[in-house]
Protein backbone atom coordinates (compact mmCIF):
# COMPACT_ATOMS: atom_id res chain seq x y z
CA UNK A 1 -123.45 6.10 -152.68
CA UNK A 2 -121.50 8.78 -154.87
CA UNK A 3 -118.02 6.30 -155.45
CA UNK A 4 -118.93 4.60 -159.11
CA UNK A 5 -119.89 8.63 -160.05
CA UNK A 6 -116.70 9.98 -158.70
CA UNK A 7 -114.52 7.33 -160.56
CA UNK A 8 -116.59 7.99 -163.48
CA UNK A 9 -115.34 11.83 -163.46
CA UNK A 10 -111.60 10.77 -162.93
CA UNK A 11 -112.15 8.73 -165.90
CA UNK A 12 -113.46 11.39 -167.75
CA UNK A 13 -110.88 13.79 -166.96
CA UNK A 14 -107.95 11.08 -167.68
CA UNK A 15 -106.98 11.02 -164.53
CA UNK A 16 -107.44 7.57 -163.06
CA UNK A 17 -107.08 6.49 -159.46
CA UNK A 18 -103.37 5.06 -159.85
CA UNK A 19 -102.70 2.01 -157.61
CA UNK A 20 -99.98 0.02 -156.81
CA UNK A 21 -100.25 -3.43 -155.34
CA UNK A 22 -97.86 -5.20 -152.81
CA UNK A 23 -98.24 -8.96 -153.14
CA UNK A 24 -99.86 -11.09 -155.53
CA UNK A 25 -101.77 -13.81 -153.44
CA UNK A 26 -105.25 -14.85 -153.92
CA UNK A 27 -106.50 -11.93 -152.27
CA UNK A 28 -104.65 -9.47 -154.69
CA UNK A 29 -104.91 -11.70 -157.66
CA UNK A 30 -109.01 -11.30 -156.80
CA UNK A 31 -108.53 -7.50 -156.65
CA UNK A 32 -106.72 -7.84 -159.83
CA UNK A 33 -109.73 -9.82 -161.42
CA UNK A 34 -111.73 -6.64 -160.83
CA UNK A 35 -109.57 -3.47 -161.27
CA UNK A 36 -109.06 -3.99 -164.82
CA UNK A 37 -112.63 -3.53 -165.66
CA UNK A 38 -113.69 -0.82 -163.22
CA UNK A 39 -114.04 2.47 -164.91
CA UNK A 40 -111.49 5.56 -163.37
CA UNK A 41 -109.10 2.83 -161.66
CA UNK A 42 -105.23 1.65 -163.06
CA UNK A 43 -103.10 -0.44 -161.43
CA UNK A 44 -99.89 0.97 -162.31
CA UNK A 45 -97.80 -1.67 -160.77
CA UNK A 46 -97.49 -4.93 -159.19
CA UNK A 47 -95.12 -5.81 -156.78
CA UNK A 48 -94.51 -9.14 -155.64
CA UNK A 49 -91.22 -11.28 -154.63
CA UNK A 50 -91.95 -13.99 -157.11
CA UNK A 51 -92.95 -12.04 -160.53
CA UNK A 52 -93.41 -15.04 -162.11
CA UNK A 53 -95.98 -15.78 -160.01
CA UNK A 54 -97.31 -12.46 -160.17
CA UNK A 55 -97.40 -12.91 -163.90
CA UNK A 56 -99.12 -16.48 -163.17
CA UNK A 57 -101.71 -14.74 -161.48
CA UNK A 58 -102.61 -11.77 -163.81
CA UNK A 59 -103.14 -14.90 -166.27
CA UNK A 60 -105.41 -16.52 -164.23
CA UNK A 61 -107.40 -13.65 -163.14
CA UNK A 62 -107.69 -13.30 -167.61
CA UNK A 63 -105.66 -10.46 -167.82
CA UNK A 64 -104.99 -9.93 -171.55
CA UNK A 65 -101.17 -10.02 -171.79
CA UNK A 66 -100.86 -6.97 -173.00
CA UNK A 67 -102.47 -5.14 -169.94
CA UNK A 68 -98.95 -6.35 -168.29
CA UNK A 69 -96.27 -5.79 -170.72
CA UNK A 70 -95.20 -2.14 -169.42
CA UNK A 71 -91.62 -2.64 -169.41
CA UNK A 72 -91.37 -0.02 -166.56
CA UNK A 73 -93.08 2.65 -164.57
CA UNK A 74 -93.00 4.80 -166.87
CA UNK A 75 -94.56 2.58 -169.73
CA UNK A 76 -97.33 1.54 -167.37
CA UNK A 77 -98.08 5.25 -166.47
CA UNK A 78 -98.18 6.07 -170.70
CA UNK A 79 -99.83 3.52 -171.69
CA UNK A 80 -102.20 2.66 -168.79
CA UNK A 81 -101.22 -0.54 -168.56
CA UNK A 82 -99.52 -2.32 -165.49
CA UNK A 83 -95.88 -3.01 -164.73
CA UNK A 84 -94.87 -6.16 -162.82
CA UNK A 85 -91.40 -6.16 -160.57
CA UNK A 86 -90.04 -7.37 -157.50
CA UNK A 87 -89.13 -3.75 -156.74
CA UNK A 88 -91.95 -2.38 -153.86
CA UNK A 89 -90.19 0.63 -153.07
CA UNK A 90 -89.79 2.03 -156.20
CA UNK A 91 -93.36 1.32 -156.36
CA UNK A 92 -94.02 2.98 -152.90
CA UNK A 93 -91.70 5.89 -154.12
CA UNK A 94 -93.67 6.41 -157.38
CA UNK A 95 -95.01 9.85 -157.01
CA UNK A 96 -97.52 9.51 -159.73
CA UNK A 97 -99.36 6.32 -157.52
CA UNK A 98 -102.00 7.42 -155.46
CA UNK A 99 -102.73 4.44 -153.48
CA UNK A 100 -100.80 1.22 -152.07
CA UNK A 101 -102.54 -2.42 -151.47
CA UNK A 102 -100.41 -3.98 -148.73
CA UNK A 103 -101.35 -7.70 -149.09
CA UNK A 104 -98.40 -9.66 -148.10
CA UNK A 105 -100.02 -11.49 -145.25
CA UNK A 106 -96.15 -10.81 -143.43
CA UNK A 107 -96.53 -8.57 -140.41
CA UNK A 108 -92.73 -7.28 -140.66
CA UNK A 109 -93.67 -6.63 -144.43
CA UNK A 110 -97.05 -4.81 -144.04
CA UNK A 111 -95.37 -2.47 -141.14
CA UNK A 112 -92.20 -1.68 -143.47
CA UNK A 113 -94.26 -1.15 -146.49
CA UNK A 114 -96.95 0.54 -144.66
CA UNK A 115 -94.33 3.20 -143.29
CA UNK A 116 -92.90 3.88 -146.73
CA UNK A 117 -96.20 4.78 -148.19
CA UNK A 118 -96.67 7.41 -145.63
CA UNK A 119 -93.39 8.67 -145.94
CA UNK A 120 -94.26 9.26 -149.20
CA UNK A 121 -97.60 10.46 -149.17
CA UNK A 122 -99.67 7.22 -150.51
CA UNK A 123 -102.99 6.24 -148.96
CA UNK A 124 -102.66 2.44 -148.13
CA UNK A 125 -105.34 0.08 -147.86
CA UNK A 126 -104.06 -3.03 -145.50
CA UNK A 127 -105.14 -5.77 -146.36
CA UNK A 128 -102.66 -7.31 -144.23
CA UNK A 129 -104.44 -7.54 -141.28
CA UNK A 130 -102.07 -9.75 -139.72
CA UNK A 131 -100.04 -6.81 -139.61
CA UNK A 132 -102.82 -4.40 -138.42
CA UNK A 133 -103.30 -6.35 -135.43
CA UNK A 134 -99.33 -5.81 -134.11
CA UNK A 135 -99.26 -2.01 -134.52
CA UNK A 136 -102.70 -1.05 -136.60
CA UNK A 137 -103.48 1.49 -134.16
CA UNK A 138 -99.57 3.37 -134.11
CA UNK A 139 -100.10 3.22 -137.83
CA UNK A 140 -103.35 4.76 -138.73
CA UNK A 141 -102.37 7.52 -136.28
CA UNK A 142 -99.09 8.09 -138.10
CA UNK A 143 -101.52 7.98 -141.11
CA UNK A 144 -103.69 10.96 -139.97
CA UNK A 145 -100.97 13.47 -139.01
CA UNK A 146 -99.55 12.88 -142.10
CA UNK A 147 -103.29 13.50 -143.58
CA UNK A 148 -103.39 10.50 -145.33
CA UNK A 149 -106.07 7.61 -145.28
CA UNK A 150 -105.01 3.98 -143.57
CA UNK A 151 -107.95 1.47 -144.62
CA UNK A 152 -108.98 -1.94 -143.52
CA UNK A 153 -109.77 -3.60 -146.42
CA UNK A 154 -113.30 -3.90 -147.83
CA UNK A 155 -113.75 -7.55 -148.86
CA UNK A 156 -112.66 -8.65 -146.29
CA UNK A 157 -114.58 -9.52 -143.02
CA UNK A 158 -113.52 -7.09 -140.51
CA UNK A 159 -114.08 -3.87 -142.37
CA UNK A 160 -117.71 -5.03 -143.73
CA UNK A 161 -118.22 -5.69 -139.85
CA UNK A 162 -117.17 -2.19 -139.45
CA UNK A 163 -119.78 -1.04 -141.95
CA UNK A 164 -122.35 -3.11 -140.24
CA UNK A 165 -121.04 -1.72 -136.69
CA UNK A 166 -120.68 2.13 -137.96
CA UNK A 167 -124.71 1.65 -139.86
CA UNK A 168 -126.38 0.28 -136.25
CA UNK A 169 -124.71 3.42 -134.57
CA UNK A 170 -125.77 5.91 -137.42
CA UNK A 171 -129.50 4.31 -137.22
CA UNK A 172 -129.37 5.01 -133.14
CA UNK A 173 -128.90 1.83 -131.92
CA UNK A 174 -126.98 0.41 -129.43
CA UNK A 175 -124.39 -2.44 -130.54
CA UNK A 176 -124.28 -5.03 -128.58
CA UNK A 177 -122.48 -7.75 -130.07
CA UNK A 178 -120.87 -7.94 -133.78
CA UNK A 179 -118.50 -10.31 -135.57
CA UNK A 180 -118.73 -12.84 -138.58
CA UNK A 181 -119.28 -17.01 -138.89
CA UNK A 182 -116.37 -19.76 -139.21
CA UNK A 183 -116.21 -23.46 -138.54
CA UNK A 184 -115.22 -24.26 -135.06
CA UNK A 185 -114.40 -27.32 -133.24
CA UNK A 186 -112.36 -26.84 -129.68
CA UNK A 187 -109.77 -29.48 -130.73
CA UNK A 188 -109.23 -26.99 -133.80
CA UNK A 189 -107.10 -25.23 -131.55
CA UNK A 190 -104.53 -27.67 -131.78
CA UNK A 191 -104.29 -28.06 -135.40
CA UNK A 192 -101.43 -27.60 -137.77
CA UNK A 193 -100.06 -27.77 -141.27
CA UNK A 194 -99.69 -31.75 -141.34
CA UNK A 195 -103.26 -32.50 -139.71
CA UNK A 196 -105.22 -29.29 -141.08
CA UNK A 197 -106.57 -32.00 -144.33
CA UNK A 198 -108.11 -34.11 -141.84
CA UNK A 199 -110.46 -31.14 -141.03
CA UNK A 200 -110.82 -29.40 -144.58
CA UNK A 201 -111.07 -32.64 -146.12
CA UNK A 202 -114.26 -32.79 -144.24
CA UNK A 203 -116.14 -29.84 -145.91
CA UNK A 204 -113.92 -28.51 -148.85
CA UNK A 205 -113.14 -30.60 -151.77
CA UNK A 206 -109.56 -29.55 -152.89
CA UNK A 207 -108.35 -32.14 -155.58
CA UNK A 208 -105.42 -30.34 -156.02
CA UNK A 209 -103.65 -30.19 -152.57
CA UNK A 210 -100.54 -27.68 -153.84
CA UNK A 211 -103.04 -25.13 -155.18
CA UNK A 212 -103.18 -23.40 -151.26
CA UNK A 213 -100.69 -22.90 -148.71
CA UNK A 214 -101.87 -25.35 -145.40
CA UNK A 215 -100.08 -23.29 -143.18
CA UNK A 216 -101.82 -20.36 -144.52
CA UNK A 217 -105.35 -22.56 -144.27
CA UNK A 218 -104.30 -23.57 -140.82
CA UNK A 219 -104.50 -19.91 -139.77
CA UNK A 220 -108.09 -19.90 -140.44
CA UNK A 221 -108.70 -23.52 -139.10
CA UNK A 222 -107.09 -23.14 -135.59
CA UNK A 223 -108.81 -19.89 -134.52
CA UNK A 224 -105.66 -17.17 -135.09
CA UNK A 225 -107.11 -15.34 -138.19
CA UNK A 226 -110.39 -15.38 -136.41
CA UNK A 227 -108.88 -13.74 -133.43
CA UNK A 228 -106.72 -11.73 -135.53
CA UNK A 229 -110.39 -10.05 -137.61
CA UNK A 230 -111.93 -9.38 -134.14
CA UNK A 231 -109.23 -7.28 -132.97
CA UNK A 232 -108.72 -5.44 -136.35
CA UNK A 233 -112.96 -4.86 -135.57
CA UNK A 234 -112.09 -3.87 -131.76
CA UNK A 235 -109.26 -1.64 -132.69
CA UNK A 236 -111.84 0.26 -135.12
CA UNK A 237 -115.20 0.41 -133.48
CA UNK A 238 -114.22 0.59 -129.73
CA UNK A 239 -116.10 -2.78 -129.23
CA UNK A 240 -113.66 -4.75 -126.75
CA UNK A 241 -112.81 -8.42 -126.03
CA UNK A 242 -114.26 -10.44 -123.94
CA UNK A 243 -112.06 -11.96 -121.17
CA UNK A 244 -111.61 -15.11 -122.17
CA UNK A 245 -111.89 -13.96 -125.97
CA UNK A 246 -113.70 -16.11 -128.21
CA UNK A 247 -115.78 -18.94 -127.54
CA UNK A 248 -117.30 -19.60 -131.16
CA UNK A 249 -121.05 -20.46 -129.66
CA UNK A 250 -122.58 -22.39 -132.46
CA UNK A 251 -125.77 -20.53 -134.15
CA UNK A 252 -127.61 -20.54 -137.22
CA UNK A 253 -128.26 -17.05 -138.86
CA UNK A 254 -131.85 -16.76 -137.29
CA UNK A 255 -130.45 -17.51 -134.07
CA UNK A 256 -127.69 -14.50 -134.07
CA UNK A 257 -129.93 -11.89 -131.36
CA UNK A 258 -130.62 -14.97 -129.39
CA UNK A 259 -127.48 -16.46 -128.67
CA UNK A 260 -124.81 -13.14 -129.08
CA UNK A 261 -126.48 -11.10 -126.26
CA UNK A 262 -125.26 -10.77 -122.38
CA UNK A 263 -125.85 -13.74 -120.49
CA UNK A 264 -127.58 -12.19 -118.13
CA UNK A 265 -130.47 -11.81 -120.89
CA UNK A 266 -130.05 -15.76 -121.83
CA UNK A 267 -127.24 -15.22 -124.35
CA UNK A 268 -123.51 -16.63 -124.13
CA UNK A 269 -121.87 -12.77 -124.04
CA UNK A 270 -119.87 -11.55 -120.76
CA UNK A 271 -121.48 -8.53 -121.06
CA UNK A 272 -122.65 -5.87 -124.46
CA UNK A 273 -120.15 -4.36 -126.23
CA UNK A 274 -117.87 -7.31 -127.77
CA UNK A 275 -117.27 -9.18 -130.58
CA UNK A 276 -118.06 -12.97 -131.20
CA UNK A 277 -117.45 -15.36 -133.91
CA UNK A 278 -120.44 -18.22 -134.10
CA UNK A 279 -119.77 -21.82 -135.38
CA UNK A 280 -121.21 -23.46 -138.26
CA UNK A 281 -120.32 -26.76 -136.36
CA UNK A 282 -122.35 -28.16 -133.14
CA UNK A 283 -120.25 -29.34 -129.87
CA UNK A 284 -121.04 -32.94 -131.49
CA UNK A 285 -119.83 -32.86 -134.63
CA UNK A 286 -123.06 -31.68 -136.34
CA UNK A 287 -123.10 -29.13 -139.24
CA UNK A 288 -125.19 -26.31 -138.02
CA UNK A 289 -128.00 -25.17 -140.21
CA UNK A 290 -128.37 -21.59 -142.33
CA UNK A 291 -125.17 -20.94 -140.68
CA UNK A 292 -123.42 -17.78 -141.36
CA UNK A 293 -119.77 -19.75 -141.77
CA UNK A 294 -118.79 -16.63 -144.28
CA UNK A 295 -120.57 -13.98 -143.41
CA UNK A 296 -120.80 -11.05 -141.13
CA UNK A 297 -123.09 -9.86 -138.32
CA UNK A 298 -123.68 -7.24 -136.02
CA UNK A 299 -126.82 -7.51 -133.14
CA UNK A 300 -128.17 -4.64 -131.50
CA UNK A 301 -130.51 -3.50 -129.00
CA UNK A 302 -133.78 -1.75 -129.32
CA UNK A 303 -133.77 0.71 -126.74
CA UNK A 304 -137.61 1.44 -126.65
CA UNK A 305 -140.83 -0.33 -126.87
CA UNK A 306 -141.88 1.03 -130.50
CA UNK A 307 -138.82 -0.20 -131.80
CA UNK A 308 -139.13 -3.53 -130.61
CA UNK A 309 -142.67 -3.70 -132.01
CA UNK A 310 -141.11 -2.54 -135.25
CA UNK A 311 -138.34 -5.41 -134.98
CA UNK A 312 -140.98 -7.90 -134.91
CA UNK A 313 -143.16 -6.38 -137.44
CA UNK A 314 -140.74 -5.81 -139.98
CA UNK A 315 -139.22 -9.95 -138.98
CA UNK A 316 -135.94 -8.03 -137.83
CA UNK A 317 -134.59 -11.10 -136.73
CA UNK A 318 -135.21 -10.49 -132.88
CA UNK A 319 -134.61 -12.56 -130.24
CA UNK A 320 -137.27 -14.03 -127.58
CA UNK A 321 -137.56 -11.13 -125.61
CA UNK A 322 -137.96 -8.84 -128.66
CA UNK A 323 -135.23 -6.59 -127.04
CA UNK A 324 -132.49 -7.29 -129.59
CA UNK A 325 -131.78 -8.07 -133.31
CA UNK A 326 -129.80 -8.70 -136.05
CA UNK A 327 -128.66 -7.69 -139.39
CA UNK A 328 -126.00 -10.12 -141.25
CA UNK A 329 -124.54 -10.44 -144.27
CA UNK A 330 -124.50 -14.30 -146.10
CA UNK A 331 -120.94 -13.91 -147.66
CA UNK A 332 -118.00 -12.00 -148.52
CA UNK A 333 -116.23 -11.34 -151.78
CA UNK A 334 -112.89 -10.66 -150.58
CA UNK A 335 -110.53 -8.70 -152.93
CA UNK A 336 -113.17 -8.78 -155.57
CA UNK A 337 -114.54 -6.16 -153.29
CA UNK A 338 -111.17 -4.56 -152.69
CA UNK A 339 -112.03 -1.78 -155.10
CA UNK A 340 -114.50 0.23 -152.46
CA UNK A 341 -111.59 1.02 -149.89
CA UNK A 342 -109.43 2.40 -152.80
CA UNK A 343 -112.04 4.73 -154.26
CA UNK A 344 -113.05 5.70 -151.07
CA UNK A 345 -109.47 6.30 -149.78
CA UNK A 346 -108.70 8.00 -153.02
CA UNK A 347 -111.68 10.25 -153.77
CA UNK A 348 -113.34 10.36 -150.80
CA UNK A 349 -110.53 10.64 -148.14
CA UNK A 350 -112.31 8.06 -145.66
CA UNK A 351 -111.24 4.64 -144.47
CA UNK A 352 -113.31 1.51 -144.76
CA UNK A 353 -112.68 0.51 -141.42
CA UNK A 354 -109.52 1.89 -139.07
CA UNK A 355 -107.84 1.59 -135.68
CA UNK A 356 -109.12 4.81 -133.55
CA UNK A 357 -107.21 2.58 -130.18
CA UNK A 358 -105.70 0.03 -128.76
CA UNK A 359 -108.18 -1.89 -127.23
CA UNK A 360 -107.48 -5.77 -128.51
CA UNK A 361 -104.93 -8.06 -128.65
CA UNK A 362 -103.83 -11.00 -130.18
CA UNK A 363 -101.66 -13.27 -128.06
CA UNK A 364 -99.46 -16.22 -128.93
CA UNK A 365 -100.51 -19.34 -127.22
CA UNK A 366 -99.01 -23.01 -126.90
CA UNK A 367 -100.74 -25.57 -128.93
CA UNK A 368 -98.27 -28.33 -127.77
CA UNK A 369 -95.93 -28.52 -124.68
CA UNK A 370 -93.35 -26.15 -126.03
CA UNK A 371 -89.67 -26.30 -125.01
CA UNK A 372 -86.65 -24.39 -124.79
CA UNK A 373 -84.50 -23.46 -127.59
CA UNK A 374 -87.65 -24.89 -129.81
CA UNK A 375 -88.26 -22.25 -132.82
CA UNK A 376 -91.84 -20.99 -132.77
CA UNK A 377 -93.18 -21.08 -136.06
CA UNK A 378 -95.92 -18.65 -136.40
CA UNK A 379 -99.28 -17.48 -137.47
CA UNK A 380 -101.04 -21.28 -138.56
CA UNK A 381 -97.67 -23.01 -138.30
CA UNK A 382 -97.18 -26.63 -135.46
CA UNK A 383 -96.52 -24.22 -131.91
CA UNK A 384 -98.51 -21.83 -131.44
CA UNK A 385 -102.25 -19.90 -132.27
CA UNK A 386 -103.48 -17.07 -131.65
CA UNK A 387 -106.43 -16.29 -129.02
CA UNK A 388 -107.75 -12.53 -128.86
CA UNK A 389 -106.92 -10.91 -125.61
CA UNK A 390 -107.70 -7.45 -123.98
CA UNK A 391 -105.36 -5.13 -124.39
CA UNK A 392 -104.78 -4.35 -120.96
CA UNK A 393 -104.65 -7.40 -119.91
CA UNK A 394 -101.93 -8.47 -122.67
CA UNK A 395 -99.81 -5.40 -121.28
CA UNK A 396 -100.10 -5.79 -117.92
CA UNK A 397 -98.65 -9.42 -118.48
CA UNK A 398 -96.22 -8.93 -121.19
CA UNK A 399 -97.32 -10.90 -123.56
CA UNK A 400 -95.82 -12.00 -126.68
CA UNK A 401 -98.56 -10.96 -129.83
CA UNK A 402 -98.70 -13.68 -132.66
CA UNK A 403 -97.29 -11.63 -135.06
CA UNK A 404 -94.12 -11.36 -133.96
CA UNK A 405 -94.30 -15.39 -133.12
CA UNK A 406 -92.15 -16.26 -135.86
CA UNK A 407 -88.66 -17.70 -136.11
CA UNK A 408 -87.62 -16.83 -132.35
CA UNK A 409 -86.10 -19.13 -129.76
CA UNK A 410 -87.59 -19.69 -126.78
CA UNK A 411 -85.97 -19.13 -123.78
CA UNK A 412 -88.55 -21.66 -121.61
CA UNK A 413 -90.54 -24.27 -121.86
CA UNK A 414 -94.18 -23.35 -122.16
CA UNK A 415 -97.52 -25.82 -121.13
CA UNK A 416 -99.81 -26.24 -123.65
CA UNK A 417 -102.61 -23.71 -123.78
CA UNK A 418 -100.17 -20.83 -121.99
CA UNK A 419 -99.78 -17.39 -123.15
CA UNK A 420 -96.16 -16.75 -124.16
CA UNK A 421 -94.81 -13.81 -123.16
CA UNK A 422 -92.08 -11.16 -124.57
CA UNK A 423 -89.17 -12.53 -121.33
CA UNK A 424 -89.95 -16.23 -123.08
CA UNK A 425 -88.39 -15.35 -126.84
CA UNK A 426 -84.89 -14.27 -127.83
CA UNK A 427 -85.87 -11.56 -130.09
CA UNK A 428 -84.02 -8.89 -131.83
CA UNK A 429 -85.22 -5.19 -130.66
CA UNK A 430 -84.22 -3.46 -133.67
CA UNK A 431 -86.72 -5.47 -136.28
CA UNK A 432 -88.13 -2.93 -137.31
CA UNK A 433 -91.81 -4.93 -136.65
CA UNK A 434 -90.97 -5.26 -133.40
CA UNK A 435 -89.53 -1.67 -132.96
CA UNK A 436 -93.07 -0.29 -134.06
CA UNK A 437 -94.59 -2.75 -131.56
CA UNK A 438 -92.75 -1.53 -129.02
CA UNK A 439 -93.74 1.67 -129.44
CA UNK A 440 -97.47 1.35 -130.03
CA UNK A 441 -97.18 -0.57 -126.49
CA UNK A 442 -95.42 2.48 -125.06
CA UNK A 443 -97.94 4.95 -127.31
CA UNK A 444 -101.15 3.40 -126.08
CA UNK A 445 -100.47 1.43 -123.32
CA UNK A 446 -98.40 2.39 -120.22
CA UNK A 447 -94.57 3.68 -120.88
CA UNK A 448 -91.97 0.96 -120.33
CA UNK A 449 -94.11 -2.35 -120.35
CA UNK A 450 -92.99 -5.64 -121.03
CA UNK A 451 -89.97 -6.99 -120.75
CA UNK A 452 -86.27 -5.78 -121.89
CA UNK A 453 -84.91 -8.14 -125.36
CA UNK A 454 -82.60 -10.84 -124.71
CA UNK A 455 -80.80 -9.78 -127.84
């Protein structure tokens, strides 16, 4: 409760939290929005492929002009104000930058950029989950010996489900299920950039169709990111997939402690200990009510009889039997949130949220009949999506994660709705993504696993 105070003293002293940001999407353009007016933070600089667009962005998140027009580093350091570039590792490099903002969305990126900051000392907050759930756990250890922080990002579902997961513990209780909401229809499975508007068109009203990325939309739509969040949650918490992974039960937020508990109490849950995401969309097409399509949720058990009394007493949300509830949050702010992981990275030398094991996977899987020499497209793109898997179970098989899914040739065809594996992709061993893979696999998982590259 002590961050706003902390920043206030670095402000005081002239010595702001210095941050540089990788990647000027919508979630960093929303971080943007909100660093410029919070007291004892400066983004130094901005780093982003496309500086226009960067620039494009500041703009529209009503940064005065001159809050950008450092013509360097050096300006931006002098005269607190932010430099913009298509340069990330002199940004990385910048000794005077405390803390980097990975939000690329690119795996390979987030893992390169990721390394650099630790091999120069930088905390890094990572928003690039996509790239947390290929090596996450290899990279927050690296992190720690070199006694720096490696943050999910706060704003973002998984590490508020952290909070939620890490508050139930501290309280006592036993966690049982936790996750976050998302619209869900099985045949969502098979969507993909050129059919994604027939389901958004249903509940979002975009007028402007090249405002957002649909292959970036898609992602969310076919069930990848979702799959993607849990095991960023399972990584951090020690929760664990189910089997089967997810199976997006539909639920309104009353109905959270009734429907995500084992099934052996009623519920839809393999067993306690797991994450789930619920649906904000019946079997039948129906909208579900007081769903929790953007929020966050954790449900957890009341171990003794007083406490059950007190769940219902105190309208706790229970469930029939009074043995569980829930606590939930309605939304999520994203990067206008982004703010807590830095200051809490920076000044208080904890993560929001951070892989402690490899205990989760997420595994590319056909959407189509796939065949030979076909080039697999990635996260939200026409071949494949990403369910979450065991870990275990996605070493003992070899299987190919989603994030390294991308522009690589198949070596087989595949069925639709089979788990591609590392022998099915020509892939090239010294990416430096799939490098760090490798090793996490070898790191946490059992030495020599998977199959040899076929280039």
């Amino acid at each position: 409760m002590n961050l706003y105070s902390k920043l206030l003293e670095r402000e005081a002293a002239g010595r702001p939290v210095t941050v540089g940001l990788i990647g000027a999407g919508k979630f960093g353009s929303m971080f943007l929005a909100q660093a410029r007016l919070t007291k004892g933070l400066h983004v130094a600089g901005v780093a982003d492929l496309n500086v226009a667009r960067a620039r494009s962005q500041l703009k529209t998140a009503n940064w005065p002009d001159a809050a950008y027009a450092a013509a360097s580093l050096d300006d931006a350091h002098k005269q607190r104000t932010t430099f913009i570039s298509d340069n990330a590792e002199a940004l990385i490099a910048d000794p005077r930058v405390d803390v980097i903002v990975e939000a690329t969305g690119v795996p390979g990126a987030g893992i390169h950029n990721c390394l650099q900051a630790i091999a120069n000392g930088k905390h890094i907050v990572m928003v690039n989950v996509e790239a947390d759930a290929v090596a996450g756990p290899l990279l927050a250890r690296r992190a720690k010996a070199a006694n720096l922080v490696y943050s999910l990002a706060w704003g973002d579902q998984p590490a508020l489900i952290c909070e939620h997961v890490d508050w139930a513990r501290a309280a006592g209780f036993k966690v049982i299920c936790a996750g976050k909401g998302t619209r869900y229809e099985p045949h969502y499975h098979q969507s993909n950039p050129d059919n994604v508007w027939d389901i958004l068109d249903r509940y979002l009203n975009i007028t402007d169709r090249k405002s957002i990325n649909p292959k970036m939309f898609n992602s969310f739509v076919d069930g990848t990111k979702s799959g993607i969040e849990m095991t960023a949650v399972c990584n951090a918490t020690g929760l664990v997939p189910q089997t089967d992974g997810l199976s997006f039960p539909p639920a309104t937020r009353f109905e959270l402690a009734e429907i995500c508990k084992p099934k052996r109490d009623g519920g839809v849950l393999e067993k306690a200990g797991v994450t789930e995401v619920t649906s904000s969309v019946y079997r039948d097409g129906r909208d579900v009510p007081h769903h929790l399509a953007l929020g966050t949720y954790v449900v957890f058990e009341g171990e003794t009889d007083y406490a059950r009394r007190c769940f219902k007493e105190y309208s706790m949300l229970p469930d029939s039997s009074g043995k569980y509830a829930a606590l939930y949050r309605p939304i999520h702010m994203i990067g206008l949130e982004l703010g807590i992981s830095v200051a809490s990275a920076a000044l208080r030398s904890e993560p929001t949220g951070a892989a402690t094991g490899f205990r989760s996977d997420v595994v590319a899987t056909a959407k189509k009949p796939l065949k030979a020499g076909e080039i697999l497209d990635g996260e939200g793109g026409f071949c494949v999506w990403g369910r979450q898997t065991p870990a275990e179970v996605s070493l003992e098989r070899g299987s190919l994660p989603l994030g390294l899914a991308h522009n690589v040739k198949l070596k087989h065809d595949i069925a639709e709705g089979a788990a591609l594996k590392w022998a099915d992709v020509v892939y090239d061993a010294n990416d430096i993504a799939v490098k760090v893979r490798r090793e996490m696999e070898n790191a946490f998982g059992r030495p020599g696993v998977g199959a040899e590259p076929a280039a």
